[in-house]
C-alpha atoms as a PDB file:
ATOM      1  CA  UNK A   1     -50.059   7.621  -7.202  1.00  0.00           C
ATOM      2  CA  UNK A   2     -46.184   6.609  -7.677  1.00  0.00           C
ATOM      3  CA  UNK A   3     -44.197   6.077  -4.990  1.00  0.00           C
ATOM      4  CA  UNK A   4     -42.741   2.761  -2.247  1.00  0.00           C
ATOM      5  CA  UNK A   5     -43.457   0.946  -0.165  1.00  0.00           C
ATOM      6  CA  UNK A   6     -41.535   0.910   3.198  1.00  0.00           C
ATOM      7  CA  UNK A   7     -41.704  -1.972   5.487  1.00  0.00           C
ATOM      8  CA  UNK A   8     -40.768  -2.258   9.302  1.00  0.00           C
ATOM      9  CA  UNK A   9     -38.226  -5.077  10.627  1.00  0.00           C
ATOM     10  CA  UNK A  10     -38.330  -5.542  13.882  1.00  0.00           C
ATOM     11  CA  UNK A  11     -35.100  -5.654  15.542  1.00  0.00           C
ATOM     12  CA  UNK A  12     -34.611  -9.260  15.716  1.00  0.00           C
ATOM     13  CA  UNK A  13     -35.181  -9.406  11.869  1.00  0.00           C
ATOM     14  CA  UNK A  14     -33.101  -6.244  11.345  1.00  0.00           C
ATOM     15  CA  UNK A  15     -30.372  -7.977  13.089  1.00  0.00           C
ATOM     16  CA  UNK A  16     -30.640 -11.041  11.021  1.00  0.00           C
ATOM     17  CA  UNK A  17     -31.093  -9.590   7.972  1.00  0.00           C
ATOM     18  CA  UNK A  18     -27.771  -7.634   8.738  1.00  0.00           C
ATOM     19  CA  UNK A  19     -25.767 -10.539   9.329  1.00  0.00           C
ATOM     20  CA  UNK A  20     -26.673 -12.332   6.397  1.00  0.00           C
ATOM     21  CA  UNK A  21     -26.183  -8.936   3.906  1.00  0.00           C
ATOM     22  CA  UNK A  22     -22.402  -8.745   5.730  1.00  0.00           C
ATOM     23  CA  UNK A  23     -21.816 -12.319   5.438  1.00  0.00           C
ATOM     24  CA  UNK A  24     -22.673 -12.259   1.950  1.00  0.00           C
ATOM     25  CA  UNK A  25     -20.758  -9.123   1.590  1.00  0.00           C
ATOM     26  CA  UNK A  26     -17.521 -10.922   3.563  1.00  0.00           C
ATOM     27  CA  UNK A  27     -18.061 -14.069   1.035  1.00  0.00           C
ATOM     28  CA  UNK A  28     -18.154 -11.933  -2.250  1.00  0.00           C
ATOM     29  CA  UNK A  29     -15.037  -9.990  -1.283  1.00  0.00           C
ATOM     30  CA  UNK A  30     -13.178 -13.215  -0.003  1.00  0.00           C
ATOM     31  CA  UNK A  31     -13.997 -14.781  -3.214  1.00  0.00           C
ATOM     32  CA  UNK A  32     -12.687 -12.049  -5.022  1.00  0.00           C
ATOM     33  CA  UNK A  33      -9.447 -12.111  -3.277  1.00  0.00           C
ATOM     34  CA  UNK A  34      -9.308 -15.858  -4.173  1.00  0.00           C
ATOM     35  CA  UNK A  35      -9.971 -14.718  -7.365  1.00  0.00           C
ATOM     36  CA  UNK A  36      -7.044 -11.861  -7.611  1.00  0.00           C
ATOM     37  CA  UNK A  37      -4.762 -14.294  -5.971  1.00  0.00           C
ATOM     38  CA  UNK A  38      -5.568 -17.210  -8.317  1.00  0.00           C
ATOM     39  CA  UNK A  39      -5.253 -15.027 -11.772  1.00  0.00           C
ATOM     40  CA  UNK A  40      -1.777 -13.831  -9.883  1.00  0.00           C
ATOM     41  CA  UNK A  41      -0.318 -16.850  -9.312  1.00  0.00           C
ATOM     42  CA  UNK A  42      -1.157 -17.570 -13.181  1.00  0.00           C
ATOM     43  CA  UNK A  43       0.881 -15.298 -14.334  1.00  0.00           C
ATOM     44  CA  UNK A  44       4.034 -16.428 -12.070  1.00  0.00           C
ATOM     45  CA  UNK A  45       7.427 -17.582 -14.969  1.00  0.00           C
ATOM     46  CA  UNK A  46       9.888 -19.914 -14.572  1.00  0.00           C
ATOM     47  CA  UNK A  47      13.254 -18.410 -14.070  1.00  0.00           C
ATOM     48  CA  UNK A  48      16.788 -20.186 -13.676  1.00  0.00           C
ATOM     49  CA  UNK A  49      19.924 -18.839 -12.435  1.00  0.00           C
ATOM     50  CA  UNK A  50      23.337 -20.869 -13.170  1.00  0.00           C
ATOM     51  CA  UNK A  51      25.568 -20.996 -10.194  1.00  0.00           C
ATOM     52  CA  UNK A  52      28.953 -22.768  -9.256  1.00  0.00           C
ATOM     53  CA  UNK A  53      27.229 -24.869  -6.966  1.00  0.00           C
ATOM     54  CA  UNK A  54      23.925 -25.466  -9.839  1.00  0.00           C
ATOM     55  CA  UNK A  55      20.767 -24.452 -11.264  1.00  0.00           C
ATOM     56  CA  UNK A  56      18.732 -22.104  -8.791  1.00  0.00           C
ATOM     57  CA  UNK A  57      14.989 -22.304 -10.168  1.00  0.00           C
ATOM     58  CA  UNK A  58      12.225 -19.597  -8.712  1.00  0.00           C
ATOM     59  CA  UNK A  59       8.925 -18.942 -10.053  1.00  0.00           C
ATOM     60  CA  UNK A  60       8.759 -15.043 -10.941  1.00  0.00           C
ATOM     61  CA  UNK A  61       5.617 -12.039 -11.373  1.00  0.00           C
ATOM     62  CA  UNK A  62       7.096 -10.034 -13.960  1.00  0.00           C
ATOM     63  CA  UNK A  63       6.552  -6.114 -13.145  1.00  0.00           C
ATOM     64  CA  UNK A  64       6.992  -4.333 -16.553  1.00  0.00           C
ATOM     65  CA  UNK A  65       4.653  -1.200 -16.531  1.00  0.00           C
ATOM     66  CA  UNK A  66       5.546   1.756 -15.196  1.00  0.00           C
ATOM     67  CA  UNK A  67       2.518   1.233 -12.488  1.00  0.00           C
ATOM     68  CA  UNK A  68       4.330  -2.572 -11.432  1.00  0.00           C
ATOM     69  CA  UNK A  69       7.366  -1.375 -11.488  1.00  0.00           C
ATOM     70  CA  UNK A  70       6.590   1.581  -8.964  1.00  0.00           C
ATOM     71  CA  UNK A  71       4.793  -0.707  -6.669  1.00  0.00           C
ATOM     72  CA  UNK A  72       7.009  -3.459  -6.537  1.00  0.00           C
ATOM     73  CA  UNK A  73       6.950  -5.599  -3.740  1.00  0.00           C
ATOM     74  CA  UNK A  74       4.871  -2.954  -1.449  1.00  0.00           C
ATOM     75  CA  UNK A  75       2.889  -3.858   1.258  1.00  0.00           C
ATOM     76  CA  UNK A  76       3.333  -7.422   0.789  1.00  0.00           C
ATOM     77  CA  UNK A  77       4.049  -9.455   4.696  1.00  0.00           C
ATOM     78  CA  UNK A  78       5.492 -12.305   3.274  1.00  0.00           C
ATOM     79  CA  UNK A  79       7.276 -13.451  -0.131  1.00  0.00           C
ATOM     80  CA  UNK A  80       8.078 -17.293  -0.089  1.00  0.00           C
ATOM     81  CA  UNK A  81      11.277 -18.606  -0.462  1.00  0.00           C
ATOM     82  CA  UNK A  82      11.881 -19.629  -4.384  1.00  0.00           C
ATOM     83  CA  UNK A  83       9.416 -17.012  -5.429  1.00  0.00           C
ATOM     84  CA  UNK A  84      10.748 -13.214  -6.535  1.00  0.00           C
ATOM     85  CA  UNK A  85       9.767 -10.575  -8.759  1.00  0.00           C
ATOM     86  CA  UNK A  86      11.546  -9.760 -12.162  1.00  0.00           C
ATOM     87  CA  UNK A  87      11.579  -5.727 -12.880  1.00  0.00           C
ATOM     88  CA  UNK A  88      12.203  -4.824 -16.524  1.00  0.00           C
ATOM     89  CA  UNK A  89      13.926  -1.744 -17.106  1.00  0.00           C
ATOM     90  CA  UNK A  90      15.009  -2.064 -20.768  1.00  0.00           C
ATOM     91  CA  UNK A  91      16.769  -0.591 -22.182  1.00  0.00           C
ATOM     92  CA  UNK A  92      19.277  -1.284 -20.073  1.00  0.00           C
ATOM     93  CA  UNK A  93      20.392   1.471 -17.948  1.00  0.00           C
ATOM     94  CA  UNK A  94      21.260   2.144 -14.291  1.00  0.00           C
ATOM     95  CA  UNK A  95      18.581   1.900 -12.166  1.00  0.00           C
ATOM     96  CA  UNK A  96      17.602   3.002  -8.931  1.00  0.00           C
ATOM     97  CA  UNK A  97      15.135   1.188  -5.942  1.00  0.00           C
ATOM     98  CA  UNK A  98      13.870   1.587  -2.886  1.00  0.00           C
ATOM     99  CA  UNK A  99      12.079   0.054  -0.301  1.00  0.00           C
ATOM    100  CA  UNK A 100       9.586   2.601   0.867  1.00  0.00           C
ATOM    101  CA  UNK A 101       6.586   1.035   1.686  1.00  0.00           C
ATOM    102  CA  UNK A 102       8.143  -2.410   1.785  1.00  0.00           C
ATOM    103  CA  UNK A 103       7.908  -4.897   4.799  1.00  0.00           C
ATOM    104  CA  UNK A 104      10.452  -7.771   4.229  1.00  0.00           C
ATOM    105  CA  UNK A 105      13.790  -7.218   3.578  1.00  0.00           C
ATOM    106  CA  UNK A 106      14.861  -8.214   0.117  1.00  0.00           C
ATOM    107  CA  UNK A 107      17.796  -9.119  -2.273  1.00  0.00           C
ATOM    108  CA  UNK A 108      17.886  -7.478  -5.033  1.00  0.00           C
ATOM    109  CA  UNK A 109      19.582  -8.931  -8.074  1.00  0.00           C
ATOM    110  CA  UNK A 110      20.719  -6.451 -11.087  1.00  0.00           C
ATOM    111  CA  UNK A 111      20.610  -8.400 -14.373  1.00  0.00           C
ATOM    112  CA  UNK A 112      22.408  -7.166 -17.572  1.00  0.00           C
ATOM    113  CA  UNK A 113      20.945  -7.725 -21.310  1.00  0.00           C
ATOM    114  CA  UNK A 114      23.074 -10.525 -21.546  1.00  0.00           C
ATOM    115  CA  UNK A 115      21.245 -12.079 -18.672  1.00  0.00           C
ATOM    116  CA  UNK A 116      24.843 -11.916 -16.222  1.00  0.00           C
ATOM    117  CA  UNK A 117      24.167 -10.582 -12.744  1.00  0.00           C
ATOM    118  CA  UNK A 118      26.354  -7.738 -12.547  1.00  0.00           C
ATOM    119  CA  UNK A 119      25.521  -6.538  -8.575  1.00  0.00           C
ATOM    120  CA  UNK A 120      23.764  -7.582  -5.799  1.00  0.00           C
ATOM    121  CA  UNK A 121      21.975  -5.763  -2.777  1.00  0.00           C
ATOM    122  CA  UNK A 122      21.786  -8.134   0.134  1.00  0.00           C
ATOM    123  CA  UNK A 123      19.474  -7.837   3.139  1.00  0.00           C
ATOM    124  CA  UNK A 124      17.683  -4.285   1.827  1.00  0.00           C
ATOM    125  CA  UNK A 125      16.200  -2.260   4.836  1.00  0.00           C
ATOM    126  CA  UNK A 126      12.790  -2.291   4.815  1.00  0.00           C
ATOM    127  CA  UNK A 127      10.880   0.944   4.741  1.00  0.00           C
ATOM    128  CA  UNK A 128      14.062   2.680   3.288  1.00  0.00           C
ATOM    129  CA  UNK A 129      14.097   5.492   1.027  1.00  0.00           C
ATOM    130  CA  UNK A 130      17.694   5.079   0.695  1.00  0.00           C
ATOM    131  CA  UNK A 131      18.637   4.379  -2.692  1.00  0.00           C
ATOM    132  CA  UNK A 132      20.095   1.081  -3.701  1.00  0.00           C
ATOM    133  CA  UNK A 133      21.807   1.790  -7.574  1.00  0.00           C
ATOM    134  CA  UNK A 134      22.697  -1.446  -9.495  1.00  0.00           C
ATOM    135  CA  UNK A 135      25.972   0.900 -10.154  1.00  0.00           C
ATOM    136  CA  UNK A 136      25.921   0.780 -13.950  1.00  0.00           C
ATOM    137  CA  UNK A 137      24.348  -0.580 -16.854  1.00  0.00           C
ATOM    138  CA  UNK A 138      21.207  -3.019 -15.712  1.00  0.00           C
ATOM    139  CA  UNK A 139      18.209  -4.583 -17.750  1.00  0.00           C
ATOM    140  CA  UNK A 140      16.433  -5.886 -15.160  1.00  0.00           C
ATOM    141  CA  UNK A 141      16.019  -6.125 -11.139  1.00  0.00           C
ATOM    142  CA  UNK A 142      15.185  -9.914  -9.670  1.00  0.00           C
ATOM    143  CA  UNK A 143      13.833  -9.472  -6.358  1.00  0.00           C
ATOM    144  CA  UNK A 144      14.089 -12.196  -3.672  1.00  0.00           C
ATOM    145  CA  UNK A 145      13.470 -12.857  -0.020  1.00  0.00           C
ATOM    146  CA  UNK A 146      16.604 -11.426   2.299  1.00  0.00           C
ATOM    147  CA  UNK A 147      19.129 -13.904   2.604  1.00  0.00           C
ATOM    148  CA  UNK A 148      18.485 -15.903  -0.621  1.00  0.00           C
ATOM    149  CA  UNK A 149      21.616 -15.079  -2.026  1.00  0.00           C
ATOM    150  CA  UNK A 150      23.710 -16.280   0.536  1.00  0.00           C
ATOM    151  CA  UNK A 151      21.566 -19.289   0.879  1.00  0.00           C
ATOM    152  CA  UNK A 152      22.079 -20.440  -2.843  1.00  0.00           C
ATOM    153  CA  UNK A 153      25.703 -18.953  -3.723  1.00  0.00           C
ATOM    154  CA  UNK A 154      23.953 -16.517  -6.272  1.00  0.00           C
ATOM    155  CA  UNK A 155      27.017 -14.545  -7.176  1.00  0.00           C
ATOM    156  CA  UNK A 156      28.064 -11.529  -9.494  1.00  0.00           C
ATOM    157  CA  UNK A 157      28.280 -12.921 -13.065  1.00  0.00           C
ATOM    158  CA  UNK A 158      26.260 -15.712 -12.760  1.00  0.00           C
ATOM    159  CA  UNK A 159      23.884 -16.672 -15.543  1.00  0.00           C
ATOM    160  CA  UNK A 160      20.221 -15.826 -15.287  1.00  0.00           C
ATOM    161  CA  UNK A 161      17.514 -17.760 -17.711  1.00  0.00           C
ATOM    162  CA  UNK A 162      14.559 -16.068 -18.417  1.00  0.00           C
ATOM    163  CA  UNK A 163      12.966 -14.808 -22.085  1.00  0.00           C
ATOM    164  CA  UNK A 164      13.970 -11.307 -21.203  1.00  0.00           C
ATOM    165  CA  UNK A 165      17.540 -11.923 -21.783  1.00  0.00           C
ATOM    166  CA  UNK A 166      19.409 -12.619 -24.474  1.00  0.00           C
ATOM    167  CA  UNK A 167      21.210 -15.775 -25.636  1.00  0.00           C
ATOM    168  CA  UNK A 168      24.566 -15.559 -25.849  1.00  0.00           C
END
């Protein structure tokens, strides 16, 4: 004869045995978020940009998949101040953004091969579907907490550092 066996908890065991399988449950998808955060701040680059008044230094995720790109910045609460995200559209070309699905209000910083920032969207409106067009040729698309601009004197034809640009 095949077959199980079935045994009875009684509701007090029930109930503990419950709160242990969610608590393990709660610890093995914490961890993983650890995790997912961890291996993302790994992959966080060192970019520079060269202003009048200095060197501007933020610590970058690079999105340069058609999938990052696409998400972006969604759904994120909070992006700290020195931190962005670098878009790579090469070849350059004009490019177009949103900010569906986006809660903070960003900068956005268009970046030509040569590394010069050639336009920059100030305080975007979150949740907008409005399009915000870097207005000619662009390589790339730095994206920074509202305000950051103005904060550092980040200006049009300043110098940004990064691998993805060219020396001159």
């Amino acid at each position: 004869m095949t077959g199980f066996t079935r045994y009875a908890l009684s509701s007090p065991l029930r109930g503990a045995f419950l709160a242990r399988l969610l608590l393990l449950a709660g610890l093995l998808v914490g961890s993983s978020l650890l995790w997912s955060q961890a291996s993302h701040a790994a992959e966080l680059q060192p970019l520079e940009i060269a202003t009048k008044s200095g060197m501007r230094m933020f610590s970058v995720e690079m999105a340069k998949t058609d999938e990052e790109r696409a998400t972006g910045l969604m759904y994120r609460k909070e992006l700290p101040d020195g931190r962005g995200m670098l878009f790579d559209f090469a070849p350059e070309q004009t490019i177009s953004m949103w900010m569906k699905n986006t809660y903070i209000s960003l900068d956005m910083i268009f970046i030509g091969a040569d590394g010069r920032i050639t336009r920059i969207a100030e305080n975007t409106e979150p949740h907008s579907t409005r399009i915000v067009s870097s207005g000619g040729p662009a390589k790339a698309v730095l994206e920074v907490i509202a305000g950051t601009a103005r904060k550092y004197g980040i200006a049009q034809g300043d110098q940004v550092v990064h691998p993805l640009f060219r020396k001159r």
